[in-house]
C-alpha atoms as a PDB file:
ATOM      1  CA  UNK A   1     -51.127 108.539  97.961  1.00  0.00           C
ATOM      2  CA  UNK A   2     -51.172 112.229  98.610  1.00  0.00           C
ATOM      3  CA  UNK A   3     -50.410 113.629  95.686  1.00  0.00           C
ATOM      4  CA  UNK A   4     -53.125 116.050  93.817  1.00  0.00           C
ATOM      5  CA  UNK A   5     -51.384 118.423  91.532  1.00  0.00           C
ATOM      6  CA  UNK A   6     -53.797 121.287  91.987  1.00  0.00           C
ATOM      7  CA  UNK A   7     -56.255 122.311  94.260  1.00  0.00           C
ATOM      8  CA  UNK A   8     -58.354 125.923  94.910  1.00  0.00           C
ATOM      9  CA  UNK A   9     -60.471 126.766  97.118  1.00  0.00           C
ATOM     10  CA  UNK A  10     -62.383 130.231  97.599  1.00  0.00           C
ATOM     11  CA  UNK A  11     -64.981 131.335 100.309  1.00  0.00           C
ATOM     12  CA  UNK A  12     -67.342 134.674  99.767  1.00  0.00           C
ATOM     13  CA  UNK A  13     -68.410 136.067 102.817  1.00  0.00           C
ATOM     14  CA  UNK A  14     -71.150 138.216 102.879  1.00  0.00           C
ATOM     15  CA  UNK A  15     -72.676 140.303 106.034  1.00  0.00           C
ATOM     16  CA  UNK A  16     -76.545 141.903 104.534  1.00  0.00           C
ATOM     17  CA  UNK A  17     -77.203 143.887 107.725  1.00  0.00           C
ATOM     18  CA  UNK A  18     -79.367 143.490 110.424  1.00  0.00           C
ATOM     19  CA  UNK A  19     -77.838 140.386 111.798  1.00  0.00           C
ATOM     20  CA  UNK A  20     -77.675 137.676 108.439  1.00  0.00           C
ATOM     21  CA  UNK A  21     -74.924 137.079 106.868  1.00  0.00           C
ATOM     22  CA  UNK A  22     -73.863 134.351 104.199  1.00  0.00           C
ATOM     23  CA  UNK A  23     -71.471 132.605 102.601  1.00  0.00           C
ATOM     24  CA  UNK A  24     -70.274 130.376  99.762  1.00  0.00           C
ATOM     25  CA  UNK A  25     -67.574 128.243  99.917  1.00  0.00           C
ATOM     26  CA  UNK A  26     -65.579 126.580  95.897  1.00  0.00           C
ATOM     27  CA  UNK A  27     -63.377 123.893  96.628  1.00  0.00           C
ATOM     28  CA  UNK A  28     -61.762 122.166  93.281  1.00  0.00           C
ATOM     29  CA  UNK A  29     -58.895 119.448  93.022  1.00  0.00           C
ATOM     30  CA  UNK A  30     -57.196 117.707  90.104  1.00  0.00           C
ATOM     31  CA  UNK A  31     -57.724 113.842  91.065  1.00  0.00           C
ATOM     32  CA  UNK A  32     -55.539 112.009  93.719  1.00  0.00           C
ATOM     33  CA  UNK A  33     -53.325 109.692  92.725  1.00  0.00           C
ATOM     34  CA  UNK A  34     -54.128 105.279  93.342  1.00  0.00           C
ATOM     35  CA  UNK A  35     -52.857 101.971  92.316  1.00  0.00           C
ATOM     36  CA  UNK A  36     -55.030 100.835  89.161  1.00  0.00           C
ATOM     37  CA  UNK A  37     -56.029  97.563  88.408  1.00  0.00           C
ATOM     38  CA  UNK A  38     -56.908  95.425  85.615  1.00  0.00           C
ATOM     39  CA  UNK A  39     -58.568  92.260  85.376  1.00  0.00           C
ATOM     40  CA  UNK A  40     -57.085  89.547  83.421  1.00  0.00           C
ATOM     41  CA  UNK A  41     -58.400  85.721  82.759  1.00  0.00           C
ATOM     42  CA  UNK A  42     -56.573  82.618  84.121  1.00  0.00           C
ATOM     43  CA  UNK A  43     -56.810  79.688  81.725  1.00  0.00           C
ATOM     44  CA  UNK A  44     -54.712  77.633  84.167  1.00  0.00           C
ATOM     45  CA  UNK A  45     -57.838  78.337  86.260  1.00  0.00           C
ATOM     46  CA  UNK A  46     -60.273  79.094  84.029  1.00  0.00           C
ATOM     47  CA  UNK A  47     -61.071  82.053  86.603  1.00  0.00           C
ATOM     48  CA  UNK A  48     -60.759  85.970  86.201  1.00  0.00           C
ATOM     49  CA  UNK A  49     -58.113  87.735  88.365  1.00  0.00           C
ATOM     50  CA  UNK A  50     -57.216  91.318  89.269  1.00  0.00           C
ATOM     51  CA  UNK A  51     -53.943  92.492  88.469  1.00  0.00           C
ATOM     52  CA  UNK A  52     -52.721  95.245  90.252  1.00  0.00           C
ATOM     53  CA  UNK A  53     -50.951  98.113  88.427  1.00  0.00           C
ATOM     54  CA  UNK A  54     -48.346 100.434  89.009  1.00  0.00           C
ATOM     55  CA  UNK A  55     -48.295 102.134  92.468  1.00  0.00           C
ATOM     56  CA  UNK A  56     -50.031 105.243  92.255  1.00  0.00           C
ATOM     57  CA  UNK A  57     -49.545 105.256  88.592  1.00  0.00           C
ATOM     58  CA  UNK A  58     -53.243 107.070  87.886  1.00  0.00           C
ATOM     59  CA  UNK A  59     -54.953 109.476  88.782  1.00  0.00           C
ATOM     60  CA  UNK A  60     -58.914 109.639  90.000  1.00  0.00           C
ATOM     61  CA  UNK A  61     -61.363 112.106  88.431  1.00  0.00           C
ATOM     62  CA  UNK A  62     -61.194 115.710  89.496  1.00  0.00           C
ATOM     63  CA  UNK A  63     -62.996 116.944  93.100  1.00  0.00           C
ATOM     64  CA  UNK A  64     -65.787 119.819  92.845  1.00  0.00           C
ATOM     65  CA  UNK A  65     -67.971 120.824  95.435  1.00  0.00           C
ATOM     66  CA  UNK A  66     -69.874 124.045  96.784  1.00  0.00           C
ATOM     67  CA  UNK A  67     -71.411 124.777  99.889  1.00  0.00           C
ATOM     68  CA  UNK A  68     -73.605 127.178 100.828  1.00  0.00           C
ATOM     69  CA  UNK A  69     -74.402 128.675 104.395  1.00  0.00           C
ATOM     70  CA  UNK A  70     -76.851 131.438 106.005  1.00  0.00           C
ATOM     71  CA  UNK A  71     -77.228 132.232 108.934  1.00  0.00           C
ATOM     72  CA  UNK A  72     -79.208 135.147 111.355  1.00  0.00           C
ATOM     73  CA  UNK A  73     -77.984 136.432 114.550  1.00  0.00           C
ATOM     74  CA  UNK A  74     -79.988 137.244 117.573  1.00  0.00           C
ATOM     75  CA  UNK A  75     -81.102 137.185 121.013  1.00  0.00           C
ATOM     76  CA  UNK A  76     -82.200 133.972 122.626  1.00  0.00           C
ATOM     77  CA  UNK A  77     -83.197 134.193 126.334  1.00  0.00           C
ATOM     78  CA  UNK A  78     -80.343 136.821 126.951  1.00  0.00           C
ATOM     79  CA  UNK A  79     -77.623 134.829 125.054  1.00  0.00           C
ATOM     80  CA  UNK A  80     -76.183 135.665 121.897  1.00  0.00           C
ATOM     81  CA  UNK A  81     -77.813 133.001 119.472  1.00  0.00           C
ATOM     82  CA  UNK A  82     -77.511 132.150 115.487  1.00  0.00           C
ATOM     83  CA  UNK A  83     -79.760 129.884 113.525  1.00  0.00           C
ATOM     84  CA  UNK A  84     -78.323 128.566 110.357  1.00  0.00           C
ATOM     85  CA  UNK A  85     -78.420 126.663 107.401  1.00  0.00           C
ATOM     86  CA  UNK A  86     -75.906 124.869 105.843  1.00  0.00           C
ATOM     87  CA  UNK A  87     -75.969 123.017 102.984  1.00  0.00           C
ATOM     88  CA  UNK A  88     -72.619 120.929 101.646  1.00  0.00           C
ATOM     89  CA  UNK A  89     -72.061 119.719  98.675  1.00  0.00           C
ATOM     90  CA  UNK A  90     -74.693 122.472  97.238  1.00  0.00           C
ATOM     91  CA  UNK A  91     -75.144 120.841  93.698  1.00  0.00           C
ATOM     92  CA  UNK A  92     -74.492 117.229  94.947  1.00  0.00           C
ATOM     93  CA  UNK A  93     -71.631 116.622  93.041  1.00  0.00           C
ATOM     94  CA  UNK A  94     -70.316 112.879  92.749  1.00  0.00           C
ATOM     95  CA  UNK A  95     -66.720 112.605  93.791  1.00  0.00           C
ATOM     96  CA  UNK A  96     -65.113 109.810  93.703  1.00  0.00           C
ATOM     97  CA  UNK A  97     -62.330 108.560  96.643  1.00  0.00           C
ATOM     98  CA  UNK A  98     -61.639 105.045  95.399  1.00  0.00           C
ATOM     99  CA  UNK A  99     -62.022 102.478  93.779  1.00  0.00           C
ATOM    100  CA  UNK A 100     -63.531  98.668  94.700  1.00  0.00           C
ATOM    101  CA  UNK A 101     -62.417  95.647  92.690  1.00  0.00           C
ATOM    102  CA  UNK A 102     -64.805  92.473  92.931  1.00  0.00           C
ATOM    103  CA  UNK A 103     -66.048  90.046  90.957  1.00  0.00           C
ATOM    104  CA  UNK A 104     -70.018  89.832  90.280  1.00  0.00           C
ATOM    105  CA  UNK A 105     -71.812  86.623  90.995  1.00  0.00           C
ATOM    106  CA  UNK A 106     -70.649  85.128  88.032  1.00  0.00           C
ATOM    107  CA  UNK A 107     -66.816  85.681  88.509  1.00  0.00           C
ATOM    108  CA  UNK A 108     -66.754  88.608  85.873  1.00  0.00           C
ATOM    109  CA  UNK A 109     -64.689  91.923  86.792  1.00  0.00           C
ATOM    110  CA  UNK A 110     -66.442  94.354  88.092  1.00  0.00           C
ATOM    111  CA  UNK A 111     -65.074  97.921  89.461  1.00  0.00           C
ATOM    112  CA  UNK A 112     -67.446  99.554  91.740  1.00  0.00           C
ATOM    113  CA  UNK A 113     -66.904 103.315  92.457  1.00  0.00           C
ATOM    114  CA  UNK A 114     -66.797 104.517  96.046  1.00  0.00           C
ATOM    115  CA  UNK A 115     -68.286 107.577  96.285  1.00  0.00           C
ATOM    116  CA  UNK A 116     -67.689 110.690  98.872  1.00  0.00           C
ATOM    117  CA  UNK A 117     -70.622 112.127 100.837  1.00  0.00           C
ATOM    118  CA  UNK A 118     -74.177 113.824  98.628  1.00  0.00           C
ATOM    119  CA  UNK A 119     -75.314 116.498  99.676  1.00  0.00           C
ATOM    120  CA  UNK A 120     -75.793 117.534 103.411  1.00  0.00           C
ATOM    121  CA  UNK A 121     -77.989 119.966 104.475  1.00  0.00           C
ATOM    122  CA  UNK A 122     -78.216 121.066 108.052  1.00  0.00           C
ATOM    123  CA  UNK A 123     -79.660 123.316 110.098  1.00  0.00           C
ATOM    124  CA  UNK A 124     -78.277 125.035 113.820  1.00  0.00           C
ATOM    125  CA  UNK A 125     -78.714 127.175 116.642  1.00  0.00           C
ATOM    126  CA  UNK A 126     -75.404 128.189 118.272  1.00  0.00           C
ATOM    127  CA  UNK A 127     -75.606 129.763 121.357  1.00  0.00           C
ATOM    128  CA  UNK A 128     -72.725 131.972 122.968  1.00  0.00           C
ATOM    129  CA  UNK A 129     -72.635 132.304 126.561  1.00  0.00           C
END
């Protein structure tokens, strides 16, 4: 279930001056590995079934994603504060994390992806006391 041949990640940190700073943050994986299925039809009765494949015999498509965060230091009522934003999944990349296998109202197959988060933006204020 765990298995994922490759991954990377790399994170640029950057510090302007005057209090910002920024950074961007690359993660890439080859796909996990999961149990495929394949959908074969009963004649015995006269119905469509999933069969399920080899365990973990394939592998999903590859993970992507880049976030992005800036954020400005300061003063906030004597504390050390930062505002930020930060925005996940920068390009809103689909990634995929499994798969679903149902039947439609008819009874055909279907395979539904399930998809990870879209993007998130966000913004904070941390405070440091």
């Amino acid at each position: 279930y765990t298995d994922q041949r490759h991954t990377f990640s790399f994170v640029l940190d950057t510090k302007p001056g005057r209090g910002w700073d920024a950074n961007i943050r690359v993660f890439f994986g080859s796909g996990s590995a999961f149990t495929p299925s394949e959908s074969k039809y009963n004649s015995t009765t006269k119905r469509w079934q999933w069969i399920e494949g080899k365990r973990n015999s394939a592998t999903l498509p590859v993970y992507s994603r880049i976030d992005f965060k800036i954020g400005k230091k300061f003063l906030l009522f004597g504390l050390n504060a930062e505002a930020f934003l930060d925005i996940i999944n920068l390009f809103n990349q689909t990634n995929l994390m499994a798969y679903r296998y149902t039947f439609n109202s008819n009874g055909t197959p279907k395979r539904e992806d399930i998809k990870l988060f879209p993007i998130i933006p966000s913004l904070g204020l941390k405070l440091s006391f």
